[in-house]
Protein backbone atom coordinates (compact mmCIF):
# COMPACT_ATOMS: atom_id res chain seq x y z
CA UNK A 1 0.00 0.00 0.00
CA UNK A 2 1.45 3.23 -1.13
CA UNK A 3 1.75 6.03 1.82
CA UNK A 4 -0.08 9.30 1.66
CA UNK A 5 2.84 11.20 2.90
CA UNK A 6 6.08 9.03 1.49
CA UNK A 7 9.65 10.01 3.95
CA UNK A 8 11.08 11.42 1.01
CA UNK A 9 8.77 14.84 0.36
CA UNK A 10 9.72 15.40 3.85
CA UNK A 11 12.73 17.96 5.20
CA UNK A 12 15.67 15.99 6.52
CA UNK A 13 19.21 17.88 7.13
CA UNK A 14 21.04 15.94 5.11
CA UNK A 15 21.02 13.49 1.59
CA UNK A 16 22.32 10.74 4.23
CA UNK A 17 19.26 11.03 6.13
CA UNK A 18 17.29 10.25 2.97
CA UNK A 19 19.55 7.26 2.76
CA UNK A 20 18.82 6.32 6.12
CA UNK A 21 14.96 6.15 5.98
CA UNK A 22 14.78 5.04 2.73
CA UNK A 23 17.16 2.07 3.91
CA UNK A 24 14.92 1.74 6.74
CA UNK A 25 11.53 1.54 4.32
CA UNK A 26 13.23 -0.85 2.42
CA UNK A 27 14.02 -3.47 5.37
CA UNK A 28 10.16 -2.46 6.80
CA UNK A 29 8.55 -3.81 3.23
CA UNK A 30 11.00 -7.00 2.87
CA UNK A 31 11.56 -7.84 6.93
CA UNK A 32 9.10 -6.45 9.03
CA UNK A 33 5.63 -5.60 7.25
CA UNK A 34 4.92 -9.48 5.90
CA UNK A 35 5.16 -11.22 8.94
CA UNK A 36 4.08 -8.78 11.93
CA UNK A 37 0.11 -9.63 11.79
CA UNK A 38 0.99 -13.62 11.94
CA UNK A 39 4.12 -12.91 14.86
CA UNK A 40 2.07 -10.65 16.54
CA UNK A 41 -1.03 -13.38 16.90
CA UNK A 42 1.44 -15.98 17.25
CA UNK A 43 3.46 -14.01 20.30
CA UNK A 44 6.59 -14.85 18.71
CA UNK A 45 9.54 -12.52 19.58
CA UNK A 46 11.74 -11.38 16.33
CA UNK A 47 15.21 -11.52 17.90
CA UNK A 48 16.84 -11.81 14.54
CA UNK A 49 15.11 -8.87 13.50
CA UNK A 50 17.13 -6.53 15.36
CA UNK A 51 20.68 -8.17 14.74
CA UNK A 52 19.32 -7.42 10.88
CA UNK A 53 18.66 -3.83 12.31
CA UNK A 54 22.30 -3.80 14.04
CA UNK A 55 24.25 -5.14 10.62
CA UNK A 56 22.27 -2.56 9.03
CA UNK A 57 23.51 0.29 11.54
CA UNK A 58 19.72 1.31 12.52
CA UNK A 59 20.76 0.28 16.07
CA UNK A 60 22.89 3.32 17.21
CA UNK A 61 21.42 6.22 14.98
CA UNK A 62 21.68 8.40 17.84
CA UNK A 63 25.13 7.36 19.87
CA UNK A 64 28.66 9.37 18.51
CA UNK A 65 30.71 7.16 15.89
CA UNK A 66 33.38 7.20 18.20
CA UNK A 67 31.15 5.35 20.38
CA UNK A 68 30.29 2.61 17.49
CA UNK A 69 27.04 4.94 16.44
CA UNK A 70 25.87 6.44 13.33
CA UNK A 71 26.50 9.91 14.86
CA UNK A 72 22.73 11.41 13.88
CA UNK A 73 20.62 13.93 15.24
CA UNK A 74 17.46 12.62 16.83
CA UNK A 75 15.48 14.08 14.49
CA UNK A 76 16.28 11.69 12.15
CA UNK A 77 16.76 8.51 14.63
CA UNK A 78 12.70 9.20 15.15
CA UNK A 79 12.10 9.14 11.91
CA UNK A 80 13.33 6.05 11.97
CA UNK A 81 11.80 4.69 14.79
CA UNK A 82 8.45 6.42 12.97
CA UNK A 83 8.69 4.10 10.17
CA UNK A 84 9.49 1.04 11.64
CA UNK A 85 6.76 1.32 13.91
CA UNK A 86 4.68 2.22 11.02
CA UNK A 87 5.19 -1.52 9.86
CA UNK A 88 5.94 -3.33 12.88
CA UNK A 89 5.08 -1.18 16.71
CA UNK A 90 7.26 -4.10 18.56
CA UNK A 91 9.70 -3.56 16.54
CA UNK A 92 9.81 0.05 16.37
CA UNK A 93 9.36 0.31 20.43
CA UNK A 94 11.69 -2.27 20.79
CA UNK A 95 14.57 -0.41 18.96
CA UNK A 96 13.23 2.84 21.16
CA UNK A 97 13.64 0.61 24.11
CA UNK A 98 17.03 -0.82 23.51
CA UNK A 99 18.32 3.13 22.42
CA UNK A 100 17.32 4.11 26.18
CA UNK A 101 19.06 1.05 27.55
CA UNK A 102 22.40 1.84 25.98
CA UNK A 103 21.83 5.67 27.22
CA UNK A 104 23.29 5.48 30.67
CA UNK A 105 26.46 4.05 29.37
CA UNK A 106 26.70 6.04 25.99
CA UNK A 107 26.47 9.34 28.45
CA UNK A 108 27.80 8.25 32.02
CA UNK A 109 29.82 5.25 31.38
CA UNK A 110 33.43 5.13 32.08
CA UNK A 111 35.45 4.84 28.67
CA UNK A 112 36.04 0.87 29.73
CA UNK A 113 32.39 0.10 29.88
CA UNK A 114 31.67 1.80 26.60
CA UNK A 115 34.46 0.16 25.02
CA UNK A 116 33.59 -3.38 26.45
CA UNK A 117 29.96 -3.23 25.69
CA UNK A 118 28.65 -0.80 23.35
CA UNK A 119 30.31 -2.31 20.14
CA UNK A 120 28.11 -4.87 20.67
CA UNK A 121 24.91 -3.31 22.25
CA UNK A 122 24.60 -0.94 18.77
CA UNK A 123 25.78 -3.66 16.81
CA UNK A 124 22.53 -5.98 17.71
CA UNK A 125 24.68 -8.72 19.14
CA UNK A 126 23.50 -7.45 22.88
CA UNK A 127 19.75 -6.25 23.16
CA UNK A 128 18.78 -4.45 26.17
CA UNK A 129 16.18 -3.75 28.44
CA UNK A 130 15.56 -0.90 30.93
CA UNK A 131 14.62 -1.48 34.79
CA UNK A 132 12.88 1.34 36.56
CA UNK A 133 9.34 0.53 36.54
CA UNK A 134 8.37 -2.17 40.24
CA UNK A 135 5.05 -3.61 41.04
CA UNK A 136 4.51 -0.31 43.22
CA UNK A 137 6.64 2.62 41.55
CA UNK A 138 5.67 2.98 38.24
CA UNK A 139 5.72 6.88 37.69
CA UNK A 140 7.04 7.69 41.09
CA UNK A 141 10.43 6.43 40.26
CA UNK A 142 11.91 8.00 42.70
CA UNK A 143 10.00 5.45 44.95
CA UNK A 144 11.74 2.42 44.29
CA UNK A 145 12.21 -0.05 46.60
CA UNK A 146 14.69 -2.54 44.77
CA UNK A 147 18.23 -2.66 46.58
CA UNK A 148 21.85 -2.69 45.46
CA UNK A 149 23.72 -3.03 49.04
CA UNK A 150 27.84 -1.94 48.87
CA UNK A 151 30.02 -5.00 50.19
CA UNK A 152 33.49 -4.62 49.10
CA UNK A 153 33.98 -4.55 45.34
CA UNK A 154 30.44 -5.92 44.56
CA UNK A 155 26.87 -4.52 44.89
CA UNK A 156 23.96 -6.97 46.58
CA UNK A 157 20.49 -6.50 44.27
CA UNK A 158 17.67 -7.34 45.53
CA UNK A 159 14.22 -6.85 44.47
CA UNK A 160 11.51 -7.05 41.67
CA UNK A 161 11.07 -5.02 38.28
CA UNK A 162 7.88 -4.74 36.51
CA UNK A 163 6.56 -4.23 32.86
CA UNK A 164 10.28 -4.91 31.71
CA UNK A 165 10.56 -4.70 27.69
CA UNK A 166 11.97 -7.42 26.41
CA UNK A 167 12.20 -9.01 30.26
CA UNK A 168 13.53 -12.70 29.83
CA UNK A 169 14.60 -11.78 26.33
CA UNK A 170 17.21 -9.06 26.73
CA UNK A 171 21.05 -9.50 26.88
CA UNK A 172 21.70 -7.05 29.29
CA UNK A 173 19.46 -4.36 31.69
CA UNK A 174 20.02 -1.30 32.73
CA UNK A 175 18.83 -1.45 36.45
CA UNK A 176 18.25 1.17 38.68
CA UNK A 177 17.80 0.58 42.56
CA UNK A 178 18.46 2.02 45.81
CA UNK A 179 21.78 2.31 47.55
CA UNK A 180 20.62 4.55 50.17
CA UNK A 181 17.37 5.87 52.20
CA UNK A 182 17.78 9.75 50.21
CA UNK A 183 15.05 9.27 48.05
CA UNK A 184 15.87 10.59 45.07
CA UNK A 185 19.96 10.96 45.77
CA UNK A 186 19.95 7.04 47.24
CA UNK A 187 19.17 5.75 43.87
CA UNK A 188 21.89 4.42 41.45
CA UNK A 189 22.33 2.76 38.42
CA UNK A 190 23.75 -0.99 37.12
CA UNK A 191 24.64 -2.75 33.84
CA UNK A 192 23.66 -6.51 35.04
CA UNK A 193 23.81 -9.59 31.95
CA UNK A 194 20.99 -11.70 31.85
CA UNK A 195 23.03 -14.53 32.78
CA UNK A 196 23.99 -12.89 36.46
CA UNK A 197 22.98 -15.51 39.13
CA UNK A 198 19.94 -14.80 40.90
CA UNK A 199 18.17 -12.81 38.08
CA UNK A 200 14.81 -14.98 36.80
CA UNK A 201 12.72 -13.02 34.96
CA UNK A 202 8.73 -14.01 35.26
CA UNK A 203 6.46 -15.32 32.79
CA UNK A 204 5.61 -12.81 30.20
CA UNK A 205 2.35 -10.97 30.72
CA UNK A 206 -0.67 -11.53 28.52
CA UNK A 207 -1.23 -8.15 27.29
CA UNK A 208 -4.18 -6.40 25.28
CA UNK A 209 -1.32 -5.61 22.26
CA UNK A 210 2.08 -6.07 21.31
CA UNK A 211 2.22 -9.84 22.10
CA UNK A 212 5.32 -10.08 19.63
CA UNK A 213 6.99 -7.61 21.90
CA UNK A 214 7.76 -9.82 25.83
CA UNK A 215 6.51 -7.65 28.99
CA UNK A 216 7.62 -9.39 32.15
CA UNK A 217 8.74 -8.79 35.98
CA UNK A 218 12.44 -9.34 36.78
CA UNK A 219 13.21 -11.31 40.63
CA UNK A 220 16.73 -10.29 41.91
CA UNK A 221 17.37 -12.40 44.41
CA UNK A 222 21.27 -11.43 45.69
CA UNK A 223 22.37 -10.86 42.39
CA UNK A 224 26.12 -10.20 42.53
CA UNK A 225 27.31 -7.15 40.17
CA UNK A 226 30.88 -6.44 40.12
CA UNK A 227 31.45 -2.71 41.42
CA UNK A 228 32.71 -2.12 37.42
CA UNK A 229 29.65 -2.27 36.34
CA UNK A 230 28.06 1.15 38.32
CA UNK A 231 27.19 3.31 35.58
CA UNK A 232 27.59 6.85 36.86
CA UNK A 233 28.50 7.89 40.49
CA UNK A 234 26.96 5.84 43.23
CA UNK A 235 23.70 8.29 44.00
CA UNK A 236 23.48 9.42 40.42
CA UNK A 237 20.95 6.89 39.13
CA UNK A 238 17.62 9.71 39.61
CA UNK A 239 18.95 11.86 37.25
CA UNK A 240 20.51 9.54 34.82
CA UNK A 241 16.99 7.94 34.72
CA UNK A 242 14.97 11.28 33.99
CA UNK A 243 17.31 12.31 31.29
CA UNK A 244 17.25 8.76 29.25
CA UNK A 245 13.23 9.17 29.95
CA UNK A 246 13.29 12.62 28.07
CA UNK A 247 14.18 10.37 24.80
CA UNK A 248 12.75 7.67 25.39
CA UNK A 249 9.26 9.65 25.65
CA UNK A 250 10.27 11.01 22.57
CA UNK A 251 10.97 7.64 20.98
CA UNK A 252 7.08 6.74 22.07
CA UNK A 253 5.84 10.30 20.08
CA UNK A 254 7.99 8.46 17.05
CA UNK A 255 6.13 5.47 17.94
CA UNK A 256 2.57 6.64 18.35
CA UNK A 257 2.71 8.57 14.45
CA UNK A 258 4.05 5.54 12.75
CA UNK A 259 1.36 3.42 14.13
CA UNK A 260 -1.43 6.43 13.26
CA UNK A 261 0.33 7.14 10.23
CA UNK A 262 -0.29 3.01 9.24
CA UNK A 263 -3.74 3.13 10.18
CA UNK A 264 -4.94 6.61 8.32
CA UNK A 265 -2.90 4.46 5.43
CA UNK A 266 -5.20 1.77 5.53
CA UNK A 267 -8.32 3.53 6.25
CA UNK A 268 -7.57 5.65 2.85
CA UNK A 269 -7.05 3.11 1.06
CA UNK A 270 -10.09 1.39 1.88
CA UNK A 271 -12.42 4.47 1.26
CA UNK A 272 -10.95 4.93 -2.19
CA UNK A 273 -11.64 1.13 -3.13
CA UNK A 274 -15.11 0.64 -1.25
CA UNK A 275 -17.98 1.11 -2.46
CA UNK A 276 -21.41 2.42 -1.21
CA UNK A 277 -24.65 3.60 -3.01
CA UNK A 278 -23.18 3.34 -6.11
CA UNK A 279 -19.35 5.54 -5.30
CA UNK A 280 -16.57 5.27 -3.74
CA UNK A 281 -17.28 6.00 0.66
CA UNK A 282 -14.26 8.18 0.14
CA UNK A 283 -16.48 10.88 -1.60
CA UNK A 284 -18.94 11.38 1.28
CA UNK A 285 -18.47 14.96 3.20
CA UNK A 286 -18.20 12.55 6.56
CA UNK A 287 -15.91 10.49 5.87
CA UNK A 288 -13.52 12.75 4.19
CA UNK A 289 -13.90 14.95 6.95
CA UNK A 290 -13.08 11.88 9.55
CA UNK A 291 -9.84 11.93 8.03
CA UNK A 292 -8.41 14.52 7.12
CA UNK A 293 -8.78 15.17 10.87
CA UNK A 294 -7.12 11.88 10.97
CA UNK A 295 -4.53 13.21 8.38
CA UNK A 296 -4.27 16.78 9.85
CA UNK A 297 -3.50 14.52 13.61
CA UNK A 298 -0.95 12.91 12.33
CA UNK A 299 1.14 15.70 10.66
CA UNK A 300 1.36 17.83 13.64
CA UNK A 301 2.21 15.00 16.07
CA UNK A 302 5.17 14.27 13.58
CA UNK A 303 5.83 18.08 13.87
CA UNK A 304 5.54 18.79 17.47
CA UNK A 305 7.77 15.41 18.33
CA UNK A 306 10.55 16.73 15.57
CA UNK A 307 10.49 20.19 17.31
CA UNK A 308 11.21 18.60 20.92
CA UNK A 309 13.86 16.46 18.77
CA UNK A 310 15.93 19.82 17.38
CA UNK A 311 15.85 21.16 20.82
CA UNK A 312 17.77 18.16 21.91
CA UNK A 313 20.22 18.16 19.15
CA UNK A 314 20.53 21.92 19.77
CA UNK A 315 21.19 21.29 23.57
CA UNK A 316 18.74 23.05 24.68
CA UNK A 317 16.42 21.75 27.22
CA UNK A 318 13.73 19.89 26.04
CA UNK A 319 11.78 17.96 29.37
CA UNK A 320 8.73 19.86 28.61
CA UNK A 321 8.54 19.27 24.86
CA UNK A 322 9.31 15.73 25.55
CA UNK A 323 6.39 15.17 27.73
CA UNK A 324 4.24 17.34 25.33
CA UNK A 325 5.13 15.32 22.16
CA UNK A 326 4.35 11.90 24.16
CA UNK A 327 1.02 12.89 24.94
CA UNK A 328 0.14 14.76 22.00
CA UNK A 329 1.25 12.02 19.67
CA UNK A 330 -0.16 9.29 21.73
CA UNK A 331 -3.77 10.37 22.23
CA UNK A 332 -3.76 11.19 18.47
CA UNK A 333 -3.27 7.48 18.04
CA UNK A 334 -5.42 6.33 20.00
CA UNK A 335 -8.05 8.84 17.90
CA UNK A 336 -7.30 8.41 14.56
CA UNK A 337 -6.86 4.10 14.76
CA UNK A 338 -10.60 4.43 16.73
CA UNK A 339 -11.84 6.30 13.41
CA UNK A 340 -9.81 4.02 11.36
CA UNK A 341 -11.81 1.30 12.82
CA UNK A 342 -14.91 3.02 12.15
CA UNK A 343 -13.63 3.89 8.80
CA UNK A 344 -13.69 0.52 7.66
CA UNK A 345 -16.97 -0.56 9.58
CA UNK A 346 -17.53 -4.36 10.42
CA UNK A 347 -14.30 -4.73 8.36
CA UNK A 348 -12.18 -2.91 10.89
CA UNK A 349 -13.49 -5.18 13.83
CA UNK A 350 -12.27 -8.37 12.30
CA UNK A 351 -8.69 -8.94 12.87
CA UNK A 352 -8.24 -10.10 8.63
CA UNK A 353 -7.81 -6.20 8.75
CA UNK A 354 -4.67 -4.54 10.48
CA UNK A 355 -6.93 -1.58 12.07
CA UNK A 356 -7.82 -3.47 14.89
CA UNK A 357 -4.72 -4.67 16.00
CA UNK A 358 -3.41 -0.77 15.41
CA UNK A 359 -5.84 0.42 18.01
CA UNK A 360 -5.26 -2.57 20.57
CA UNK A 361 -1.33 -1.22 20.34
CA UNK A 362 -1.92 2.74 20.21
CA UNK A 363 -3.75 1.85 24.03
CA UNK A 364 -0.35 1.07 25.34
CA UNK A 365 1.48 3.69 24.09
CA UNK A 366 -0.47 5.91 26.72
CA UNK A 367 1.04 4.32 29.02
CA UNK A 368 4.64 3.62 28.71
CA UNK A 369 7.39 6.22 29.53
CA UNK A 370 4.91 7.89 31.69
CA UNK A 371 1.16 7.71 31.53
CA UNK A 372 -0.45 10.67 29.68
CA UNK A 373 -1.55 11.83 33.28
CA UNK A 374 2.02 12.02 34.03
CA UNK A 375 2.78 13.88 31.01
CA UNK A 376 0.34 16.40 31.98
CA UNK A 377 1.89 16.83 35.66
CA UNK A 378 5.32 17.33 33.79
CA UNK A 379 3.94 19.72 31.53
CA UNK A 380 2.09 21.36 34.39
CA UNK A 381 4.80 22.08 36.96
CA UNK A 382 6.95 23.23 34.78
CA UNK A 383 4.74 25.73 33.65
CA UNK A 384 3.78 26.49 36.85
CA UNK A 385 6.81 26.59 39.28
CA UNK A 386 8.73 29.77 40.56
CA UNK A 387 11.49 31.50 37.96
């Protein structure tokens, strides 16, 4: 199915970028698009799909070359993410998911971790996950209750993660947990392999959407981690968690318009091919008017996440945008695959068409990273405290 707004009529800083997502559209239409519907009933993880997404470079968009990455702004790493969402959401969250893993060592890490394990981790050889989230401390992060206790030249965890990406499937996590009482200063953060003794990850929960994509708790049950493998100062987990979060969220945005983008795609398509009374449904007032509200949804979530993006790459601060482009991109999902469903009628309730699995996933979406709530309370007190 041909797009209504193809990656190449829009602005990207440079011919490589074009490269890049065209590259990326490529491996969507051969790799990703053909088998998500039957993966994503079946609950079958793609593994190999991202070491094809490492060998391709997709992997690292964001990190420095130095570091092993393809040294590009983030506006262009969410466009990206946009379009391999667009054909496959675990994929394209997974990819989102595994960027914010590899954060707190890309940015904190000593030069010996980042030589020892990013090669690999933005290769695709290592996929990651990222611990913050426990049965009771979801948004209130700075709640956690999970423990890394100092003995020596080794750190103690103990504790549970929940709603872990990839939990039971990743090669590493990034795991964040309390050193001290200080709330906020007592938390710190750890690079633990999935093979660590003690670490047994829970069954995978049976989710609405995104079966293809694991969601499980992690146990740590005296989990020894080598003192090496603190990433950051001991204390300095809180902030190295809120600043990989500010991407991340923006990674969701990315998310949320490929999967809106898909499902205005399909719902086009199928009012310019059925037909009603004699003409196409596409030429009633109504239903052109459901979407290009759809249509005019999608374009400025795109734009308002890709504004937040050039902030970042211009180092300016960018929390606020974040959170804005999160919820703004996410509730317009969650609208325009409900009208897409609509769109195509009894059709769209049936799972032989995508739209229903599209609006199943675009639920989730505000939730991760932050529920929309939380976005709001972001946006809120920032807007509201003293200057």
């Amino acid at each position: 199915m041909s797009p209504l707004l193809p990656p190449v009529d829009r602005e990207l800083p440079t011919p490589e970028a074009r490269d890049l997502l065209d590259l990326t559209r490529e491996l969507v239409e051969a790799e990703l698009a053909p088998r998500a519907a039957e993966d994503e009933e079946a609950g079958r993880f793609p593994r190999e799909v991202f070491r094809t997404l490492g060998r391709a470079g997709l992997l690292g968009l964001p990190y420095p070359e130095e570091l092993g990455g393809g040294g590009q702004p983030y506006e262009v790493y969410l466009q990206v993410i946009e379009e391999l969402a667009a054909g496959w959401l675990a994929v394209g969250m997974g990819v989102s998911v595994h960027t914010l893993a590899c954060f707190p060592i890309a940015r904190y890490g000593s030069a010996e971790q980042r030589e020892r394990s990013l090669p690999d981790m933005l290769g695709g050889d290592l996929l990651g996950a990222y611990c913050l989230s426990e049965p009771h401390s979801g948004s209130d992060a700075a709640a956690l209750a999970t423990r890394a206790d100092h003995d020596g030249d080794t750190y103690t965890l103990n504790g549970t993660k929940a709603w872990i990406t990839h939990g039971g499937q990743a090669d590493f996590y990034t795991v964040f947990a309390r050193t001290s009482a200080d709330k906020s200063r007592g938390v710190s953060c750890l690079h633990v392999p999935a093979g660590a003794a003690g670490l047994r990850p829970a069954a995978p929960e049976k989710k609405m959407g995104l079966r293809s994509s694991p969601t499980a708790q992690l146990v740590f049950d005296d989990v020894r981690v080598p003192e090496a493998d603190l990433v950051g100062e001991e204390g300095q987990g809180f902030p190295i968690a809120l600043s990989a979060l500010d991407g991340g969220r923006l990674g969701i945005a990315a998310c949320a318009v490929g999967v809106a983008r898909a499902a205005l795609e399909t719902a086009a398509a199928y009012a310019r091919e059925r037909r009603q009374f004699g003409r196409p449904i596409g030429e009633f007032q109504g239903l052109q008017f459901m979407l290009a509200d759809m249509a005019t949804g999608v374009e400025a979530a795109r734009s308002l996440y890709l504004s937040a993006a050039r902030r970042r790459d211009a180092g300016l601060d960018y929390t606020t945008h974040a959170a804005m482009a999160k919820l703004f991109a996410t509730d317009t999902a969650m609208r325009v695959t409900t009208d897409a469903v609509q769109v195509l009628g009894g059709y769209g309730y049936v799972s032989d068409f995508p739209v229903e699995r599209y609006m199943r996933e675009a639920k989730v979406l505000q939730i991760v990273e932050g529920t929309n709530q939380v976005q709001r309370v972001v946006i809120g007190r920032r807007l509201t405290r003293p200057r």
